[in-house]
Protein backbone atom coordinates (compact mmCIF):
# COMPACT_ATOMS: atom_id res chain seq x y z
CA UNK A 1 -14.20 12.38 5.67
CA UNK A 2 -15.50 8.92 5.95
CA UNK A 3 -17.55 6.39 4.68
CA UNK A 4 -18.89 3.62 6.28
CA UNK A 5 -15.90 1.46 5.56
CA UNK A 6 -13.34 3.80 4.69
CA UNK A 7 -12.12 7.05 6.73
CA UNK A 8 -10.05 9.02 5.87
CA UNK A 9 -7.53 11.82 7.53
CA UNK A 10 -5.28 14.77 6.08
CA UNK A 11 -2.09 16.98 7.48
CA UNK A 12 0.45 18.54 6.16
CA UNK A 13 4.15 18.31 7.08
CA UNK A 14 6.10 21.15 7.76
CA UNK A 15 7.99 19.99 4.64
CA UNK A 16 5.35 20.61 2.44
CA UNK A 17 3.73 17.41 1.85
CA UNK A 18 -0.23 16.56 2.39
CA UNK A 19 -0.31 12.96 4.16
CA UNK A 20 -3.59 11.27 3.58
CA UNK A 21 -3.84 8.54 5.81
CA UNK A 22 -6.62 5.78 5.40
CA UNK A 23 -8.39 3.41 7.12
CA UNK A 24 -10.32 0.37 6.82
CA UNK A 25 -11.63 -0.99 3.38
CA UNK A 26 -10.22 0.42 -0.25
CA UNK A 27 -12.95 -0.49 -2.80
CA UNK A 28 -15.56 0.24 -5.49
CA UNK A 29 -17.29 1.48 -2.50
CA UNK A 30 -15.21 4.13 -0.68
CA UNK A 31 -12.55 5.11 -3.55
CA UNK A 32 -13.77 8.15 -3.73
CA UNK A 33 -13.32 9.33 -0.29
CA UNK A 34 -9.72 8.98 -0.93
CA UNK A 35 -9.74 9.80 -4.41
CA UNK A 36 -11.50 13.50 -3.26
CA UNK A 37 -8.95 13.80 -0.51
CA UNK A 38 -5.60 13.25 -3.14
CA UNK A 39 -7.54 15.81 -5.42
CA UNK A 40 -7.80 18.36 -2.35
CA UNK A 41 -4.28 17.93 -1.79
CA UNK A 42 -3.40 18.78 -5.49
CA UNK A 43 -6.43 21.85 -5.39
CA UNK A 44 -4.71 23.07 -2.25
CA UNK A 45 -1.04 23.51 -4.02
CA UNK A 46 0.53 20.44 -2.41
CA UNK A 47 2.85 18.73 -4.98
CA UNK A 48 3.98 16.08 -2.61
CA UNK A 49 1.43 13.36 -1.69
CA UNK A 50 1.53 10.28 0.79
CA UNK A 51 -0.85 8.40 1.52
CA UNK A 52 -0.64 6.53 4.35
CA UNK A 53 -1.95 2.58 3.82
CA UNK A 54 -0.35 1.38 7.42
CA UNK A 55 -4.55 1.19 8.37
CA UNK A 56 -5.94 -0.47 5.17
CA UNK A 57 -6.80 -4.01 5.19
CA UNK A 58 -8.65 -4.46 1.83
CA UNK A 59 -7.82 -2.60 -1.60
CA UNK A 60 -9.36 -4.13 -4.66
CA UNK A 61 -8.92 -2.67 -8.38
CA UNK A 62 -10.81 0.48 -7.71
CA UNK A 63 -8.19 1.66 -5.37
CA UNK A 64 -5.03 -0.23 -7.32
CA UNK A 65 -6.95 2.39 -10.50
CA UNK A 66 -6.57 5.27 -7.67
CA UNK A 67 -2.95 4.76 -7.14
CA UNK A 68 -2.13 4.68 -10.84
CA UNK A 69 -4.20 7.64 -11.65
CA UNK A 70 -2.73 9.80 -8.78
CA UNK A 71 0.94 8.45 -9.74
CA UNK A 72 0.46 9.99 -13.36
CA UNK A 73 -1.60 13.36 -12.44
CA UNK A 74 1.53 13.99 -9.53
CA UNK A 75 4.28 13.37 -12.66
CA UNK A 76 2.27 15.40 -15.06
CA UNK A 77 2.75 17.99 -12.74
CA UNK A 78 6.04 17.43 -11.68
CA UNK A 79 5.20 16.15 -8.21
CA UNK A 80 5.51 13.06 -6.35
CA UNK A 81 2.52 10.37 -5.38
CA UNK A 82 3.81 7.97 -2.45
CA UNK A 83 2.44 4.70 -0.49
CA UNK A 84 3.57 4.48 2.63
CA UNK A 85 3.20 1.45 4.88
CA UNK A 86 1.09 -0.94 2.98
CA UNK A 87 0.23 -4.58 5.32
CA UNK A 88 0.26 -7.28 3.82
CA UNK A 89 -2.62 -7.34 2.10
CA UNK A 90 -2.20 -4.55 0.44
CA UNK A 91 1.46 -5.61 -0.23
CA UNK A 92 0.13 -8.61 -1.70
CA UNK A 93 -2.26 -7.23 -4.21
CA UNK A 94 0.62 -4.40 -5.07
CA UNK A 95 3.24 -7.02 -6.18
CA UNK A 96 1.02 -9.74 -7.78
CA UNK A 97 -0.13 -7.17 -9.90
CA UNK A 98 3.40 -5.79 -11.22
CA UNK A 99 2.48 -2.26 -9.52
CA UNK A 100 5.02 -2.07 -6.76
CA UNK A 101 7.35 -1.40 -10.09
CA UNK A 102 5.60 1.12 -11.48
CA UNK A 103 4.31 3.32 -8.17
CA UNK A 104 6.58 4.66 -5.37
CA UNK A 105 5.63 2.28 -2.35
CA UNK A 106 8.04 3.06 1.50
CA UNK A 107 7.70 0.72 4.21
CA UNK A 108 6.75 3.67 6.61
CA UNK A 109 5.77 6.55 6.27
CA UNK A 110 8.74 8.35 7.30
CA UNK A 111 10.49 7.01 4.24
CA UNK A 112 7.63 8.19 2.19
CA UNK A 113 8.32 11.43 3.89
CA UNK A 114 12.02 11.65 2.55
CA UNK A 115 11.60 10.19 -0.60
């Protein structure tokens, strides 16, 4: 799936989990080329989602809405909603808004993986 700022990739781990990796720019624009790929995940019985930010260089409230959205649908559920990787960026509009408290963000993707 892509857009013309945003793609977007999917696999699935052997432990379960769907990794949705993106890349390039998170806005009003794209969202929803990630937003349908976290909803696939969830349609296709994965309970464990990570998505993958190590490739993002913008996110602006329309993906920061994303994140909190997917973070309540996965615990309404009783399943988990990672980030994994954000730069620094993304880091930066994660902590100035309060919201690395609230979601589950990993430095890689690997801890992602095991959390």
């Amino acid at each position: 799936m892509s857009t013309e700022i945003l793609s977007v990739t999917t696999r699935d781990t052997a432990g379960g989990a769907r990794v949705v990796a993106a890349a390039g720019e998170l806005d009003h624009d794209s969202v929803l080329v990630l937003r349908d790929a976290v909803e696939a995940a969830w349609t296709d019985g994965r309970d464990h989602v990570v998505v993958d930010l190590t490739l993002v260089t913008f996110c602006d409230s329309a993906g920061l809405s994303l994140f909190v959205e997917a973070h309540r649908r996965a615990q309404a559920r009783n399943g988990a909603f990672h980030l994994a990787a954000p730069g620094d960026a993304v880091r930066h509009v994660l902590e100035a808004t309060n919201l690395g408290r609230y979601l589950s963000i990993h430095p890689s993707l690997d801890d992602a993986l095991r959390a």
